[in-house]
Protein backbone atom coordinates (compact mmCIF):
# COMPACT_ATOMS: atom_id res chain seq x y z
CA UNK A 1 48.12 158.33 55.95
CA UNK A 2 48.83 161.24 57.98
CA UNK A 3 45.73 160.77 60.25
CA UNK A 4 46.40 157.25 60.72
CA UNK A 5 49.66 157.66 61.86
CA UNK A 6 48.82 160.65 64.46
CA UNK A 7 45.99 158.42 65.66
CA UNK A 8 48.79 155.47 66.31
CA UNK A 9 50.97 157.95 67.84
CA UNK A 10 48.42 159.38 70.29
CA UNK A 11 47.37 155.56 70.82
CA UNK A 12 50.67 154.41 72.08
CA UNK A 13 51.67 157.50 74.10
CA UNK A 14 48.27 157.04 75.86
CA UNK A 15 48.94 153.21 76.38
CA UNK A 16 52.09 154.11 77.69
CA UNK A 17 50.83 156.48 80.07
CA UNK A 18 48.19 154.56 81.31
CA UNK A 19 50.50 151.74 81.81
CA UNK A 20 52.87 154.14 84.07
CA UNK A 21 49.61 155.54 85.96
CA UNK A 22 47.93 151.70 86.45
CA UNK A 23 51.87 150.72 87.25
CA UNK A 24 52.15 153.69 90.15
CA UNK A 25 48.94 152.94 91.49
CA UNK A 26 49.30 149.26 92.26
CA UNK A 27 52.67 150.08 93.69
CA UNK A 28 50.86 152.62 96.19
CA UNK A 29 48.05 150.15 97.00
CA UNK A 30 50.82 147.34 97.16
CA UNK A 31 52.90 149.40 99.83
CA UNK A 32 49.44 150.02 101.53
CA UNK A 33 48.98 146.33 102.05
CA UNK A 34 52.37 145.40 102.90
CA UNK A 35 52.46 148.20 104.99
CA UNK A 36 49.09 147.68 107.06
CA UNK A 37 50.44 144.22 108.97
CA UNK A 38 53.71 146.03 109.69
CA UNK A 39 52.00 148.42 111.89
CA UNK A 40 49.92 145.89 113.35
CA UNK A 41 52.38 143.71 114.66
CA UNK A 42 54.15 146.81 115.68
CA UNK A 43 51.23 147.79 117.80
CA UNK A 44 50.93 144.52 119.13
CA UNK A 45 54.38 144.41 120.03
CA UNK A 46 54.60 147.99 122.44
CA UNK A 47 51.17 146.46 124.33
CA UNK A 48 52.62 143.67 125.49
């Protein structure tokens, strides 16, 4: 029982850090993305 239970343990701490990592990186690539039209229409705006 023991074994089990460390293996459940292990298993959710690793979901839940996986979940935090997969969470941080689409809220980088998401800020990326938002962030990329910003700056274009910024650009576009000091050339004309």
């Amino acid at each position: 029982m023991k074994k089990t239970k460390k293996k459940k343990e292990d298993g959710f701490f690793k979901e839940v850090i996986a979940e935090i990592t997969s969470s941080f990186i689409f809220e980088v690539a998401w800020n990326i993305v938002m962030f990329i039209p910003r700056l274009l229409v910024r650009i576009i705006k000091e050339m004309w």
